[in-house]
Protein backbone atom coordinates (compact mmCIF):
# COMPACT_ATOMS: atom_id res chain seq x y z
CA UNK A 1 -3.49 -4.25 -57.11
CA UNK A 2 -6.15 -2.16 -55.77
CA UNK A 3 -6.97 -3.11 -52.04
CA UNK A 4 -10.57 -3.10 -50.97
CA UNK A 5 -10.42 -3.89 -47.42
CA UNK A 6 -13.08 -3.86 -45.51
CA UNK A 7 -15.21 -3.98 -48.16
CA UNK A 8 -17.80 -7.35 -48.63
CA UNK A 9 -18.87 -7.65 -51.97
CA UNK A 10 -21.75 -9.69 -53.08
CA UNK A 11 -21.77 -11.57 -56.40
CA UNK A 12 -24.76 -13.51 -57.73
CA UNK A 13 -23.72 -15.68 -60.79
CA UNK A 14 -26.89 -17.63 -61.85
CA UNK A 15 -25.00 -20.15 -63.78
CA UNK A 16 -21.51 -20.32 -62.47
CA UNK A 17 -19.69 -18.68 -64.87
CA UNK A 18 -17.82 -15.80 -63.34
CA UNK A 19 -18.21 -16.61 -59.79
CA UNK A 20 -15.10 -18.49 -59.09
CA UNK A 21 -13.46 -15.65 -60.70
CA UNK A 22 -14.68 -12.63 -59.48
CA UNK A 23 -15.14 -14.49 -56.15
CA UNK A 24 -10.81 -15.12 -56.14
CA UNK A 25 -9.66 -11.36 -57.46
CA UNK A 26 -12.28 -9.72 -54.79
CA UNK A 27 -10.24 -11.82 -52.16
CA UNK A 28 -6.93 -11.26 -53.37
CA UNK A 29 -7.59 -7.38 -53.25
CA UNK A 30 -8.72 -7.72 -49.83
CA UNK A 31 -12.43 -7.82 -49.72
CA UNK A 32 -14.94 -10.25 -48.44
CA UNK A 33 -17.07 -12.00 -51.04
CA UNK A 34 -20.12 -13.81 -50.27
CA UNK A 35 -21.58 -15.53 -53.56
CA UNK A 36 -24.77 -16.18 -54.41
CA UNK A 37 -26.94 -17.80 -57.47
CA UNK A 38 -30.38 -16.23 -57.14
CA UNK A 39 -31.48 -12.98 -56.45
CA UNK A 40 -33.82 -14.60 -53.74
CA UNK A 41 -30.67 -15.68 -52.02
CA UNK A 42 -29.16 -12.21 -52.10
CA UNK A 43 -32.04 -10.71 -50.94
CA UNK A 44 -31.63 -12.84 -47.58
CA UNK A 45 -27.71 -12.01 -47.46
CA UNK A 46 -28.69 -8.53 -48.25
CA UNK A 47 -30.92 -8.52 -45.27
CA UNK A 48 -28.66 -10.14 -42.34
CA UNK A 49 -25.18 -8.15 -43.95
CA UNK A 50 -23.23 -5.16 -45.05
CA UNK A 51 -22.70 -5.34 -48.15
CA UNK A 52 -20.63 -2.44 -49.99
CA UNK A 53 -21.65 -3.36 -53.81
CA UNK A 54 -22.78 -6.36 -55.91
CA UNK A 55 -21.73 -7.87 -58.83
CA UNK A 56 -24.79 -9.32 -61.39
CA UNK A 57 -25.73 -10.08 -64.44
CA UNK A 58 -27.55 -7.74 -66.63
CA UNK A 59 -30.89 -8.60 -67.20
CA UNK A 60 -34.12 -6.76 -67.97
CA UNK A 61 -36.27 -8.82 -66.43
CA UNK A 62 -39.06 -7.18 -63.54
CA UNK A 63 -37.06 -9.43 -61.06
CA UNK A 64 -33.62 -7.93 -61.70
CA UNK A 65 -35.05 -4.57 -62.01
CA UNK A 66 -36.48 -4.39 -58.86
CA UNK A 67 -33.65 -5.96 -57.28
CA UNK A 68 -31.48 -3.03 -58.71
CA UNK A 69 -34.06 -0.35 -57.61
CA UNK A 70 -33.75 -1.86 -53.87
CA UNK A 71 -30.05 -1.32 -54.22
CA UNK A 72 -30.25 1.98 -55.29
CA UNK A 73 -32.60 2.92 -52.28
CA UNK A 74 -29.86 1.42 -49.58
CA UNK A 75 -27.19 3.10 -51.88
CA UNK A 76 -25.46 0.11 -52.71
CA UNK A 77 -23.40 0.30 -56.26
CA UNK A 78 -24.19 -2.64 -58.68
CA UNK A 79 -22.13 -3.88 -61.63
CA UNK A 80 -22.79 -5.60 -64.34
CA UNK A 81 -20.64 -8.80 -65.27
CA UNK A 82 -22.44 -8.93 -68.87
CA UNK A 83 -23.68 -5.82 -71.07
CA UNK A 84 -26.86 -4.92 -72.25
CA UNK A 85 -28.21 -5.80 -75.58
CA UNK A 86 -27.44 -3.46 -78.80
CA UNK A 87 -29.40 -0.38 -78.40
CA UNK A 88 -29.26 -0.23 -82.22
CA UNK A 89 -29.52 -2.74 -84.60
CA UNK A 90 -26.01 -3.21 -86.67
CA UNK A 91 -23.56 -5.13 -88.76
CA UNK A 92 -20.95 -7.31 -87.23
CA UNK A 93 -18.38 -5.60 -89.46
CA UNK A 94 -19.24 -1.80 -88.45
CA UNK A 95 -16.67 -0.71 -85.97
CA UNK A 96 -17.75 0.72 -82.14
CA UNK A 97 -17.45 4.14 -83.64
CA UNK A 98 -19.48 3.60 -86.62
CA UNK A 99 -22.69 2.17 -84.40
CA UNK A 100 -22.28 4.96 -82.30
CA UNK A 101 -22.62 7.72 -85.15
CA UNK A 102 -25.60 5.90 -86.86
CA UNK A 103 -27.32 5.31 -83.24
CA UNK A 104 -27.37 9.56 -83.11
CA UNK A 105 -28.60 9.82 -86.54
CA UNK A 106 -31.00 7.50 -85.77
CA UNK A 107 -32.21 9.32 -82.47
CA UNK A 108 -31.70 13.03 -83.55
CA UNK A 109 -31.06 13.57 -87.17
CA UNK A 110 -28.58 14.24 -89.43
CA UNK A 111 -28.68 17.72 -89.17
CA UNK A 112 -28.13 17.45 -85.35
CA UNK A 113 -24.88 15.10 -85.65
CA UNK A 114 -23.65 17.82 -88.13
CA UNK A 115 -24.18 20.70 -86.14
CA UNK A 116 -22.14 19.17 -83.44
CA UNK A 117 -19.30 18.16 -85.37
């Protein structure tokens, strides 16, 4: 396992789910892990710690987004513990590759897609 000593970790977990988790790996490699459920309440940790990166949700909300763009500015890494909705829309049965193929058609043409392949 990877060690991340010295490192403290923040994860916010809104509603639980990964906390206990995350919160037991990030130990077990080493690091400290302070965990949190609101972005309010990891502003205040933020403001009294170190903190080397934090683990969040993804969300797209103005909240989250500034929270993310205050992180950037003190050049702290976040990670997402969920992804972001489908860029494009699609059919359950398509595979990854397929998506990705129509998502470029989509955004730059067939002739485009063709010219690179």
């Amino acid at each position: 396992m990877t060690s991340l000593n010295d490192l403290s970790i923040l994860v916010i977990d809104p509603n639980g789910e990964a906390a206990f988790g995350l919160r037991q790996s990030f130990v077990a490699a080493g690091a400290k892990t302070h965990v949190v459920e609101s972005l309010a309440l990891a502003g205040k940790i933020l403001s009294v710690k170190t903190i080397d990166a934090v683990v969040l949700p993804y969300s797209q909300d103005s909240e989250t987004v500034e929270f993310c763009r205050e992180l950037s500015v003190r050049g702290i890494p976040s990670v997402f513990t969920s992804e972001p909705p489908a860029r494009y829309q699609t059919r359950r049965r398509m595979s990854d590759a397929i998506i990705a193929v129509k998502g470029l058609i989509a955004e730059h043409g067939l002739e485009t897609v063709q010219s690179i392949n």
